[in-house]
C-alpha atoms as a PDB file:
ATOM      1  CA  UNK A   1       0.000   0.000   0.000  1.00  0.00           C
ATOM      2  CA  UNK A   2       1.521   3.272  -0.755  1.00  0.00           C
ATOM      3  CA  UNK A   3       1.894   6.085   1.510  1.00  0.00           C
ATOM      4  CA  UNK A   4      -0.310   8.320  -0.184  1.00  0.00           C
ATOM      5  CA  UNK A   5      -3.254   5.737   0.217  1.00  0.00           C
ATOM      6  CA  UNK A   6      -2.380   5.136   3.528  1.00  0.00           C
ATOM      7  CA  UNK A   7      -2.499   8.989   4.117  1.00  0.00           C
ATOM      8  CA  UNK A   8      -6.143   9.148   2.246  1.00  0.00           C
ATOM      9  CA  UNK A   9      -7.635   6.458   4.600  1.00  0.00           C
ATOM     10  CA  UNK A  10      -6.851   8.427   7.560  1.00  0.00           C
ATOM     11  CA  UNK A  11      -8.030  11.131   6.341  1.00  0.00           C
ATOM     12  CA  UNK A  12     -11.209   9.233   5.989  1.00  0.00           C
ATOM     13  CA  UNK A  13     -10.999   7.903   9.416  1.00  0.00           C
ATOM     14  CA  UNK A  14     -10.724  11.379  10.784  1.00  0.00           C
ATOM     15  CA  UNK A  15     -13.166  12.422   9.009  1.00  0.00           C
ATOM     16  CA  UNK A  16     -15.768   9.765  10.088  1.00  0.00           C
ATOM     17  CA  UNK A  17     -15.282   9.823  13.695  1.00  0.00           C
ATOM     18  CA  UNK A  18     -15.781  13.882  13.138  1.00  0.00           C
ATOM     19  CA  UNK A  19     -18.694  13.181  11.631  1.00  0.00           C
ATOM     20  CA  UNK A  20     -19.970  10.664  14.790  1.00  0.00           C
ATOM     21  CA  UNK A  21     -18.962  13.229  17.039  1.00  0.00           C
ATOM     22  CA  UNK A  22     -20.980  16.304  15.489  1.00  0.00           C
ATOM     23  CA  UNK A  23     -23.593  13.818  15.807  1.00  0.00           C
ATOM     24  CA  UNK A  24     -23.456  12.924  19.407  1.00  0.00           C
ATOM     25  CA  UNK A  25     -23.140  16.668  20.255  1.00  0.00           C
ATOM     26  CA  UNK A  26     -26.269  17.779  17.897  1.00  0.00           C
ATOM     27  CA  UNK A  27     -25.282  17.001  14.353  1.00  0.00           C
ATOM     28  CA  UNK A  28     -24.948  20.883  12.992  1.00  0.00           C
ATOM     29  CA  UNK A  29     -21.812  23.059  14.381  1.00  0.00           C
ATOM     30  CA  UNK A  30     -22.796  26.097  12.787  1.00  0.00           C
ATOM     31  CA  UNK A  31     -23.176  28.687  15.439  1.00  0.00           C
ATOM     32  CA  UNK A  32     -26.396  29.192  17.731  1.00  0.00           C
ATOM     33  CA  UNK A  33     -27.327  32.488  15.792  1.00  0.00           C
ATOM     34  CA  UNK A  34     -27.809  30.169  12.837  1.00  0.00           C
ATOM     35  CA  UNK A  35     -30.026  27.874  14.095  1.00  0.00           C
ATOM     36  CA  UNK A  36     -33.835  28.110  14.468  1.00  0.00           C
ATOM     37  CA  UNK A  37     -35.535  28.330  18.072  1.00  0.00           C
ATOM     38  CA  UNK A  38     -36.341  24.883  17.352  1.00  0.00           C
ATOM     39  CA  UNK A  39     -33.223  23.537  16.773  1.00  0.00           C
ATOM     40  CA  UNK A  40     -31.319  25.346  19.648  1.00  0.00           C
ATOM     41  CA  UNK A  41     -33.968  23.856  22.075  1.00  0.00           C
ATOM     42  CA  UNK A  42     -33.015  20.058  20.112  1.00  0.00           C
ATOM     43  CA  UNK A  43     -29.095  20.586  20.596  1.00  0.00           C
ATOM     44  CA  UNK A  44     -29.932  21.525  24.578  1.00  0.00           C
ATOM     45  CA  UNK A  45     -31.755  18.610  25.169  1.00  0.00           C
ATOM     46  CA  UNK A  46     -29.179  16.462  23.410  1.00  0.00           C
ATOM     47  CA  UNK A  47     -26.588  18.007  25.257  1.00  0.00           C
ATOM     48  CA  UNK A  48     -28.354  16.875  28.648  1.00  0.00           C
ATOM     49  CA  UNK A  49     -28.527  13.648  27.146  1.00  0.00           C
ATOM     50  CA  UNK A  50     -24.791  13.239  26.315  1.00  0.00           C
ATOM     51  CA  UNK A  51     -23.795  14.578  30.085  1.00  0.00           C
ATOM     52  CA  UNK A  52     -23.093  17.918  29.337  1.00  0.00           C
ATOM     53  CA  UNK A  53     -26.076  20.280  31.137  1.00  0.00           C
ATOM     54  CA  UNK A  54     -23.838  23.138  31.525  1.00  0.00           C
ATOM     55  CA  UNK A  55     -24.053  23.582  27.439  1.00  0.00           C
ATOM     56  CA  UNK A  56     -27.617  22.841  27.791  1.00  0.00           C
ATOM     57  CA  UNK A  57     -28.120  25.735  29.889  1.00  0.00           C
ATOM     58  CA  UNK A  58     -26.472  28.372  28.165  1.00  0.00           C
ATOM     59  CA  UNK A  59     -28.227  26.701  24.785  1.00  0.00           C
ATOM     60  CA  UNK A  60     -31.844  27.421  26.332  1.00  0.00           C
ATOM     61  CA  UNK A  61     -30.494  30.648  27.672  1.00  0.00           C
ATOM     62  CA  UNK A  62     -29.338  31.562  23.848  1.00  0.00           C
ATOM     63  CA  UNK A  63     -33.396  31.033  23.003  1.00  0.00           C
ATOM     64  CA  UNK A  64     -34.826  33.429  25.157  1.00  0.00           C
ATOM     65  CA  UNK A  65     -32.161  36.200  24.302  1.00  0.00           C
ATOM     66  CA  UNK A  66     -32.274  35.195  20.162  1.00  0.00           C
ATOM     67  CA  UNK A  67     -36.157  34.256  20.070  1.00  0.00           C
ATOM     68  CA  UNK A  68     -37.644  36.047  23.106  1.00  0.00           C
ATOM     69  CA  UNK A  69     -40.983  35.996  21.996  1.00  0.00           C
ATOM     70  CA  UNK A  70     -40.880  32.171  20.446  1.00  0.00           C
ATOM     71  CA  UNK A  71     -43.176  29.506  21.859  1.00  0.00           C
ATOM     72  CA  UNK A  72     -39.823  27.960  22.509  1.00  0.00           C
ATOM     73  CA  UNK A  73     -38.403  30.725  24.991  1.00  0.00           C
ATOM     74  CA  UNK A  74     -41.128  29.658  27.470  1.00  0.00           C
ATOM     75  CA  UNK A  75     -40.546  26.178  27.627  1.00  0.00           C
ATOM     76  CA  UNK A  76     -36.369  26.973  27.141  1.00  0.00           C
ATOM     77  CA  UNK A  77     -36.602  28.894  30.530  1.00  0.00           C
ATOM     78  CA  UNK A  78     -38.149  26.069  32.602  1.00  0.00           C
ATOM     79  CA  UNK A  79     -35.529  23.921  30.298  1.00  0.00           C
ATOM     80  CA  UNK A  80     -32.605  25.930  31.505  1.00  0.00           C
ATOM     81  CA  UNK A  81     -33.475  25.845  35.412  1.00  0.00           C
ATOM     82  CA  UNK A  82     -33.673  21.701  35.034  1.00  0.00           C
ATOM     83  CA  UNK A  83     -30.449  21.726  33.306  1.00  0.00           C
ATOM     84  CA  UNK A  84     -28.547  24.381  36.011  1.00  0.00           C
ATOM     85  CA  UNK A  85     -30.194  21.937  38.938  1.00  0.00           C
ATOM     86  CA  UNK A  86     -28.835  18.792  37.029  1.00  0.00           C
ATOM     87  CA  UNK A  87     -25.076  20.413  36.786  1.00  0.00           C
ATOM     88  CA  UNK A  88     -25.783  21.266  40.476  1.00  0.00           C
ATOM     89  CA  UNK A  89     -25.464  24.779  39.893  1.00  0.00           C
ATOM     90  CA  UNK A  90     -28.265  25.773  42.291  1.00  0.00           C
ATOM     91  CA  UNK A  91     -28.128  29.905  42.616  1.00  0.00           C
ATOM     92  CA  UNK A  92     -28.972  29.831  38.791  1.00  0.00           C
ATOM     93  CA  UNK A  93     -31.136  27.126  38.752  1.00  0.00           C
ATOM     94  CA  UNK A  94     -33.270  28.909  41.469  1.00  0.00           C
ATOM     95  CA  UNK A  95     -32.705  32.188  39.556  1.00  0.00           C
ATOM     96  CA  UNK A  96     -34.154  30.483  36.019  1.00  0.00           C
ATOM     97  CA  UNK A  97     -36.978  28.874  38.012  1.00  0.00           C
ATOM     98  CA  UNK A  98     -37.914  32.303  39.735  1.00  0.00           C
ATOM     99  CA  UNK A  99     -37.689  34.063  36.795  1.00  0.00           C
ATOM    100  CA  UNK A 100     -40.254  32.007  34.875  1.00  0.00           C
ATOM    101  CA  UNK A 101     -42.523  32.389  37.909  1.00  0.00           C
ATOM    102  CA  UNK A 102     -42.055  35.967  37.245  1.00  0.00           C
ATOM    103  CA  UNK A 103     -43.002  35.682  33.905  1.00  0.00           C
ATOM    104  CA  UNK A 104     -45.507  32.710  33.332  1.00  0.00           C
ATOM    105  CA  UNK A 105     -47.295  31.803  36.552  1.00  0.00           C
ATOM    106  CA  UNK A 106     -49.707  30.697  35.153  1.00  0.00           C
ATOM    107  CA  UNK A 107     -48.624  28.645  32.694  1.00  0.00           C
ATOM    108  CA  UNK A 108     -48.463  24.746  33.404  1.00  0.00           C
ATOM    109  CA  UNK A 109     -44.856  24.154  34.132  1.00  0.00           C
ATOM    110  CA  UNK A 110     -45.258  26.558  37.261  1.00  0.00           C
ATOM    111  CA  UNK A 111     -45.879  24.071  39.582  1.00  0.00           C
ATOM    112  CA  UNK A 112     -42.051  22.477  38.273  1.00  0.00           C
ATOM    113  CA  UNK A 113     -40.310  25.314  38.345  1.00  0.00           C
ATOM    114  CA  UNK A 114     -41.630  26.088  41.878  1.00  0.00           C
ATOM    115  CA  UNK A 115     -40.566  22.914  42.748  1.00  0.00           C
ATOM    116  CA  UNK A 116     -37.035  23.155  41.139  1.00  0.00           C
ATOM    117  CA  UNK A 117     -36.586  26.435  43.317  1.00  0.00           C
ATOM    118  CA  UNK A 118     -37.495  24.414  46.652  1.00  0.00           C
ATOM    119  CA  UNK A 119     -34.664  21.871  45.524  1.00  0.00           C
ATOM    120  CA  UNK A 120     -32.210  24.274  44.972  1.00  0.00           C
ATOM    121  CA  UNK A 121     -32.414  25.086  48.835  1.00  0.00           C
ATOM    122  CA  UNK A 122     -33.420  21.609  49.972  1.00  0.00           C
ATOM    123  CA  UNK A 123     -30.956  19.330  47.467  1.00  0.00           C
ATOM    124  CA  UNK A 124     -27.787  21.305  49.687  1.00  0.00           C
ATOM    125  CA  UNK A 125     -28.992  20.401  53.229  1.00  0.00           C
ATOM    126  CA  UNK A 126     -28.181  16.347  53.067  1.00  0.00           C
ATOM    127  CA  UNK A 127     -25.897  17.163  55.934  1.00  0.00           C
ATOM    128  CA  UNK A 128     -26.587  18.341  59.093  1.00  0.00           C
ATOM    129  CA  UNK A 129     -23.740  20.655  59.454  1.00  0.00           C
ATOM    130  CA  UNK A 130     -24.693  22.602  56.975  1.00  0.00           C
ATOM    131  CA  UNK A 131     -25.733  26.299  56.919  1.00  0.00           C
ATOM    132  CA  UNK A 132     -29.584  25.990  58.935  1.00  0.00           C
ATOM    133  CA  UNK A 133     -30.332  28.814  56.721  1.00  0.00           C
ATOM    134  CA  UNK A 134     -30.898  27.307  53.571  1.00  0.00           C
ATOM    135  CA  UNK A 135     -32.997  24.502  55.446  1.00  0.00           C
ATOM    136  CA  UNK A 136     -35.441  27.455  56.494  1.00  0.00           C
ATOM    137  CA  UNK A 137     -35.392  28.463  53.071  1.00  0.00           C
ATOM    138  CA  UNK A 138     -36.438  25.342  51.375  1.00  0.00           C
ATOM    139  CA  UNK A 139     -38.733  24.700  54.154  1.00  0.00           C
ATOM    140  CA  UNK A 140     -40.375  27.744  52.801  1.00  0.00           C
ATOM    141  CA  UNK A 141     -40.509  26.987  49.063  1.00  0.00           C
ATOM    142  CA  UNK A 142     -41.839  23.255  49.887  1.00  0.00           C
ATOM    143  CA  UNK A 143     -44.714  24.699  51.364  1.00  0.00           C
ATOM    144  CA  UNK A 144     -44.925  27.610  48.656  1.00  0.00           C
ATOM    145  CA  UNK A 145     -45.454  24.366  46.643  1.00  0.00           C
ATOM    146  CA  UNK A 146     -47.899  22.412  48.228  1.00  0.00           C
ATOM    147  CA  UNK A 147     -50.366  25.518  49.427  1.00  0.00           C
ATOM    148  CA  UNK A 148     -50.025  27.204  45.819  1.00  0.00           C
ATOM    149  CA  UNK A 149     -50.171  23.798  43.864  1.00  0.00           C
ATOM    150  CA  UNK A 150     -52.085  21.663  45.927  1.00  0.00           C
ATOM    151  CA  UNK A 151     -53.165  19.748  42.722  1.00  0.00           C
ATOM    152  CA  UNK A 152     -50.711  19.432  41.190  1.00  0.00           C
ATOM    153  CA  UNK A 153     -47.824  15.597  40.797  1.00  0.00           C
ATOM    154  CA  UNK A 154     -45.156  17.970  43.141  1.00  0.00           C
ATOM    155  CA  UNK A 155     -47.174  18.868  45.857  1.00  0.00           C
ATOM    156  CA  UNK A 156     -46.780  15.186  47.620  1.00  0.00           C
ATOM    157  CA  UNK A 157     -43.190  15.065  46.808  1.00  0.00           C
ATOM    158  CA  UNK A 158     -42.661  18.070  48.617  1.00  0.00           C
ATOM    159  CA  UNK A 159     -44.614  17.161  51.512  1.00  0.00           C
ATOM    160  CA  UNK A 160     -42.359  13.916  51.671  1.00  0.00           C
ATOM    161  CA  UNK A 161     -39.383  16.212  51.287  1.00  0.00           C
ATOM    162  CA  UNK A 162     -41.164  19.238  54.078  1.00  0.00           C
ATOM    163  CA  UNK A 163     -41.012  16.413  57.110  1.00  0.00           C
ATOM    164  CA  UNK A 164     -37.390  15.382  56.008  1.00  0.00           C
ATOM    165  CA  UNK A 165     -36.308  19.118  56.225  1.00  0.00           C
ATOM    166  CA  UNK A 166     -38.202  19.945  59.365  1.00  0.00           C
ATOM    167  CA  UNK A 167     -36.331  15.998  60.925  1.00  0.00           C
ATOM    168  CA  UNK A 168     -33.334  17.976  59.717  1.00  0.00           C
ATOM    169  CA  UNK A 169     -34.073  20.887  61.817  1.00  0.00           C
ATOM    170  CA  UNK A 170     -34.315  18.638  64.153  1.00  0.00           C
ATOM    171  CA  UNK A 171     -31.473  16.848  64.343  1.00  0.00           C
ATOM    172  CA  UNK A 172     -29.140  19.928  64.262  1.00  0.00           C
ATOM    173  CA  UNK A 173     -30.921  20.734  67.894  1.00  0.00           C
ATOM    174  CA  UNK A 174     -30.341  17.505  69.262  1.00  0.00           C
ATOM    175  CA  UNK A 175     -26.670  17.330  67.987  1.00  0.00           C
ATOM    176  CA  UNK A 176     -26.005  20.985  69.684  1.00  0.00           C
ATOM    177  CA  UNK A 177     -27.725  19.651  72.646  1.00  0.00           C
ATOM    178  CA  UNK A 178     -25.783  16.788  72.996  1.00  0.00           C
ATOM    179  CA  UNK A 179     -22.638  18.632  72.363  1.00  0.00           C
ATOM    180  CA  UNK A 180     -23.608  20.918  75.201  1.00  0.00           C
ATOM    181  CA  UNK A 181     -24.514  17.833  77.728  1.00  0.00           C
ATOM    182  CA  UNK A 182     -21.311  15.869  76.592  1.00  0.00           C
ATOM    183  CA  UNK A 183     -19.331  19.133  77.974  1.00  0.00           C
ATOM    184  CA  UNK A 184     -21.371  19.322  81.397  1.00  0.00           C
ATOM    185  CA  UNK A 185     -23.563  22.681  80.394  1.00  0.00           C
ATOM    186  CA  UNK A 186     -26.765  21.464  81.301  1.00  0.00           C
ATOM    187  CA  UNK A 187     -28.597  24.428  80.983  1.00  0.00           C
ATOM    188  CA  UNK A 188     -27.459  25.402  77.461  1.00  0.00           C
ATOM    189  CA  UNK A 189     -28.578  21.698  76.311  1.00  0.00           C
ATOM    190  CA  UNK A 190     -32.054  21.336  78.099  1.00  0.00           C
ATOM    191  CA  UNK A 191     -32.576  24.409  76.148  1.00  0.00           C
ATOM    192  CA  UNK A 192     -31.856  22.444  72.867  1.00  0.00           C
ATOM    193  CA  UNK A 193     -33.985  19.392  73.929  1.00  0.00           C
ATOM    194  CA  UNK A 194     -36.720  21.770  74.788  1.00  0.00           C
ATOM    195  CA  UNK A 195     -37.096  23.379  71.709  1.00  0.00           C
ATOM    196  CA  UNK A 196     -37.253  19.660  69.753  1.00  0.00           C
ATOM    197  CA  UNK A 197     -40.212  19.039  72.525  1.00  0.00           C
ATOM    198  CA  UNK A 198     -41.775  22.189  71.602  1.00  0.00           C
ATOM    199  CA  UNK A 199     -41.564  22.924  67.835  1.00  0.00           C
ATOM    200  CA  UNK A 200     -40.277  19.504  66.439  1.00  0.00           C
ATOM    201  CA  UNK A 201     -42.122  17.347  68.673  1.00  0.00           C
ATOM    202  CA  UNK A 202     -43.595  15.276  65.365  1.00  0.00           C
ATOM    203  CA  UNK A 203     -40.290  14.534  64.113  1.00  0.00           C
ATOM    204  CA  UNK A 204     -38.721  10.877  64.912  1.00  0.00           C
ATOM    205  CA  UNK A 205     -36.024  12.761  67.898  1.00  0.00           C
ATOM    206  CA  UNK A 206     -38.658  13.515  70.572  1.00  0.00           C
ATOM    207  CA  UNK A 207     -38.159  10.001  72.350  1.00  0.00           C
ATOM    208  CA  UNK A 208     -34.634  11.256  72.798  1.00  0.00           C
ATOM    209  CA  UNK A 209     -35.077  14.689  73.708  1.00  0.00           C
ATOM    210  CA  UNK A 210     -37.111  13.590  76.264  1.00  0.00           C
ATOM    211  CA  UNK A 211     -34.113  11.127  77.364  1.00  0.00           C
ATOM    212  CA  UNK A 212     -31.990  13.801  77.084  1.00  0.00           C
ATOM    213  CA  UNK A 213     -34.262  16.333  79.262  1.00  0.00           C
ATOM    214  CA  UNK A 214     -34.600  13.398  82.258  1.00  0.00           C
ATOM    215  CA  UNK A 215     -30.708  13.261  81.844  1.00  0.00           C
ATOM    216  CA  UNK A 216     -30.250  16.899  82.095  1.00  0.00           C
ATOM    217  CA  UNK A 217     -32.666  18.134  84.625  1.00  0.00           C
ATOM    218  CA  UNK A 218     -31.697  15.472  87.320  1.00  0.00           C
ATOM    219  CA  UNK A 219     -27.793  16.719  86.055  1.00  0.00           C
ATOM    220  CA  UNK A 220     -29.261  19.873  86.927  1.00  0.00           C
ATOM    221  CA  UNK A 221     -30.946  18.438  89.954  1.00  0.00           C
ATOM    222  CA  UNK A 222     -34.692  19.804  88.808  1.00  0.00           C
ATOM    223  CA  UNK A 223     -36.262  16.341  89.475  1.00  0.00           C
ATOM    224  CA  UNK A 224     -39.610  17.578  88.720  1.00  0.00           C
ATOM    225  CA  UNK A 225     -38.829  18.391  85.581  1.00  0.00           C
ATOM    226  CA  UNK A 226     -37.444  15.102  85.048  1.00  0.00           C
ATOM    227  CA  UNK A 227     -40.020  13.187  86.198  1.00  0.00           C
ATOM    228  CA  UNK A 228     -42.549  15.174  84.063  1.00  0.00           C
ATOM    229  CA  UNK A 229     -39.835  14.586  80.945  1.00  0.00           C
ATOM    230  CA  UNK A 230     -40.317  10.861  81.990  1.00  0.00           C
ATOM    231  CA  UNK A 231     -43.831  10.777  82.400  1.00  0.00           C
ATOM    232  CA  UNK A 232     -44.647  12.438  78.731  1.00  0.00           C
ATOM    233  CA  UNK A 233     -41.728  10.201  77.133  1.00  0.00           C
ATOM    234  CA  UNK A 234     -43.579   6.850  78.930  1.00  0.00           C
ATOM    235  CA  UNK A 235     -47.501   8.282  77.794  1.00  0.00           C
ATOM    236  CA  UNK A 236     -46.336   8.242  73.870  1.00  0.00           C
ATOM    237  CA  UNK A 237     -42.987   5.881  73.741  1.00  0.00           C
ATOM    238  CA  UNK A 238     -43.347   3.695  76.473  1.00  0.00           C
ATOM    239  CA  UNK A 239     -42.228   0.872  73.917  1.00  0.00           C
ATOM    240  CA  UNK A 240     -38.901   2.583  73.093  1.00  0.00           C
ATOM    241  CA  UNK A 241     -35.312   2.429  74.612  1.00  0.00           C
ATOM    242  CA  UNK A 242     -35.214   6.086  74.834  1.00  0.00           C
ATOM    243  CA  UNK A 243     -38.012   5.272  78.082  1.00  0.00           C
ATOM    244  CA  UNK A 244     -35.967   2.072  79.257  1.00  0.00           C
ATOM    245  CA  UNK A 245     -33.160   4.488  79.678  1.00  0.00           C
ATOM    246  CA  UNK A 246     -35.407   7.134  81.649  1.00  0.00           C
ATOM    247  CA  UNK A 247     -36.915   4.403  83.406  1.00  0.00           C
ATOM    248  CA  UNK A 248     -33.748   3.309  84.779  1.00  0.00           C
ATOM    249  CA  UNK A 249     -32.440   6.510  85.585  1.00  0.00           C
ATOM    250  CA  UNK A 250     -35.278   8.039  87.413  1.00  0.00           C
ATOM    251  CA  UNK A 251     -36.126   4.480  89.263  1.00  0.00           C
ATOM    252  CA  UNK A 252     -32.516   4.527  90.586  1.00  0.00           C
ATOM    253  CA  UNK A 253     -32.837   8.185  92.278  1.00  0.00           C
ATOM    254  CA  UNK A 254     -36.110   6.716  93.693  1.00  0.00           C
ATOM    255  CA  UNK A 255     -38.148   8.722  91.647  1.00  0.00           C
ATOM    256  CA  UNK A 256     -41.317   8.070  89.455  1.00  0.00           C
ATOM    257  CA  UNK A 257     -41.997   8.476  85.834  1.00  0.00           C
ATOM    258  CA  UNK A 258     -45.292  11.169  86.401  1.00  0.00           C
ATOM    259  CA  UNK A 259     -45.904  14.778  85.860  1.00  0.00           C
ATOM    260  CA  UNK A 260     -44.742  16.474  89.273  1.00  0.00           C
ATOM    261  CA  UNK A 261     -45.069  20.413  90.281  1.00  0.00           C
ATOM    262  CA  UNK A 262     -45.870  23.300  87.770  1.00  0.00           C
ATOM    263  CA  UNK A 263     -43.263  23.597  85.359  1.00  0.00           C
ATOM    264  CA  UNK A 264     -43.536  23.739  81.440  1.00  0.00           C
ATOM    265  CA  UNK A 265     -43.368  19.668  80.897  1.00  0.00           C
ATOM    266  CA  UNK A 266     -45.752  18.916  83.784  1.00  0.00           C
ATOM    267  CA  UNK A 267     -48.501  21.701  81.978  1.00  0.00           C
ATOM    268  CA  UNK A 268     -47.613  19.904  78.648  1.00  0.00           C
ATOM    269  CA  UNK A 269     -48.582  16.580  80.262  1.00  0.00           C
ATOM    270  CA  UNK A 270     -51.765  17.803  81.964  1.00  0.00           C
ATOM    271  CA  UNK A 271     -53.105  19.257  78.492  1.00  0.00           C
ATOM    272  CA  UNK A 272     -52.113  16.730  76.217  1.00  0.00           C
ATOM    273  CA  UNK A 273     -53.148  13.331  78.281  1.00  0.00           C
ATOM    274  CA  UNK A 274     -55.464  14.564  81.277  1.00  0.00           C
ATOM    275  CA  UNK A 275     -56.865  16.958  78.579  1.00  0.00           C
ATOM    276  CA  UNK A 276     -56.983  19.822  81.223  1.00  0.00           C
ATOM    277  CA  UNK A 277     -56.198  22.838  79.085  1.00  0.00           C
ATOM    278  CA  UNK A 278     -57.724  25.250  81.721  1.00  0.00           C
END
C-alpha cells in the first residue's frame, strides 16, 4: 500500500469519527445564531442527554435572548433551570426557576419550576452541618409548593421532602444539645432538647429529647422536671429504649416516671393526656 493511500484512509478515518462526534453533540456546528428556536432547544436537550447540562443551559439561555418571543423561549426557561439543577449549579437554577414564575405563573410548568426552586435550597442540606439557613429556606418553598399547587404531581413530593427538612431541623438541635450535655452545660442543652419538645415534637427525635431532658434536669438536679420529661416520654414511647433508659435513671434516684409540680413539661402533660387545658 503506498503512503499516499495510507495517508487518504486516515483522512477518511478522521473524518468519520468527526462526523460521529458532530452527531453525538447535535449534528450541525454552525453557530447558535444560525439555528432556528427549534433547533437550539433540540441541541440543549441532546446536550443533557450526552452529560453535558452546563451547554444545555447556556443553549436554552441563547433562546430566550435570540427568540424572546418564540413559543420555545417559554418552555427553554423552565428547560434551563432543570439543566442548572442537574449540573448542580443551584443559585442559577433557582434564579431560572424564579424568573419564569415571574413571567408565566400561570402557565403549566409553574408548579415544576416552583418545585425546582425548593430543591435548589433543599438538594444542599443532606448534611446536618450545613448552613440551617438554607434549610429554612427550602422549608419555605416546599410549602410555597404544596399551598399554591395543591393539585398538582409535586405537591406530595414536597410534603415527603417538608417532614425530612423539618427531621433535619431537628437533628441539628439535638446534635447541639448533645454537644452541650457531653461538655457538662446542662442548661445550654435542656434548652436544645426543649425546643425539639416544643416545635419539632412530630419529628422521629422527641423520644430522645425527652431522654436527654430526664438526663439533664436530674444533672441539673430539677427532678420535677425530670419526672414530668419521663412521664410524657412513657404516655407516647413507652415501647422505646429512649423510656428504658429514663426508666432506669429516674427508678434509681427513687423517683417516678409522672408529671410532678408546675413547670412547662408537667402543663404539657396535663393538656395533652389529662386533657386539662384550663
Amino acid at each position: 500500500m503506498t503512503s499516499n493511500l495510507k495517508h487518504k484512509r486516515v483522512l477518511g478515518a478522521v473524518a468519520a469519527l468527526m462526523f460521529l462526534a458532530s452527531c453525538g453533540g447535535g449534528g450541525d456546528n454552525r453557530p447558535l445564531e444560525e439555528l432556528t428556536a427549534q433547533q437550539i432547544f433540540e441541541l440543549g436537550e441532546r446536550q443533557i442527554e450526552s452529560g453535558n447540562p452546563d451547554d444545555a443551559a447556556f443553549s436554552f439561555g441563547e433562546i430566550e435572548r435570540l427568540y424572546p418571543y418564540s413559543e420555545f423561549a417559554q418552555r427553554a426557561l423552565i428547560m434551563q433551570a432543570f439543566a442548572y439543577h442537574r449540573d448542580k449549579d443551584y443559585p442559577n437554577s433557582r434564579a431560572s426557576a424564579q424568573r419564569f414564575l415571574d413571567f408565566y405563573p400561570a402557565e403549566q410548568d409553574a408548579p415544576y419550576a416552583a418545585y425546582l426552586l425548593a430543591l435548589s435550597y433543599y438538594d444542599q442540606i443532606e448534611q446536618i452541618g450545613r448552613d440551617q439557613g438554607l434549610t429554612f429556606q427550602a422549608l419555605q418553598s416546599l410549602r410555597g409548593v404544596i399551598e399554591n399547587y395543591p393539585d398538582s404531581e409535586y405537591a406530595a413530593a414536597s410534603m415527603s421532602k417538608f417532614d425530612l427538612a423539618f427531621d433535619h431541623l431537628a437533628a441539628k438541635e439535638m446534635e447541639i444539645g448533645r454537644y452541650y450535655l457531653k461538655r457538662g452545660h446542662f442548661a445550654a442543652a435542656a434548652n436544645r432538647f426543649r425546643t425539639v419538645v416544643e416545635d419539632f415534637q412530630t419529628t422521629s427525635h422527641t423520644p430522645e429529647a425527652l431522654h436527654r431532658l430526664v438526663e439533664t434536669y436530674l444533672s441539673l438536679g430539677l427532678t420535677q422536671e425530670a419526672q414530668s420529661a419521663g412521664a410524657i416520654l412513657g404516655y407516647n414511647y413507652q415501647s422505646s429504649e429512649w423510656y428504658a433508659a429514663s426508666f432506669a435513671l429516674l427508678t434509681g434516684r427513687g423517683l417516678a416516671a409522672e408529671a410532678a409540680g408546675d413547670n412547662w413539661l408537667a402543663s404539657i402533660y396535663r393538656q395533652v393526656v389529662r386533657g386539662e387545658w384550663l
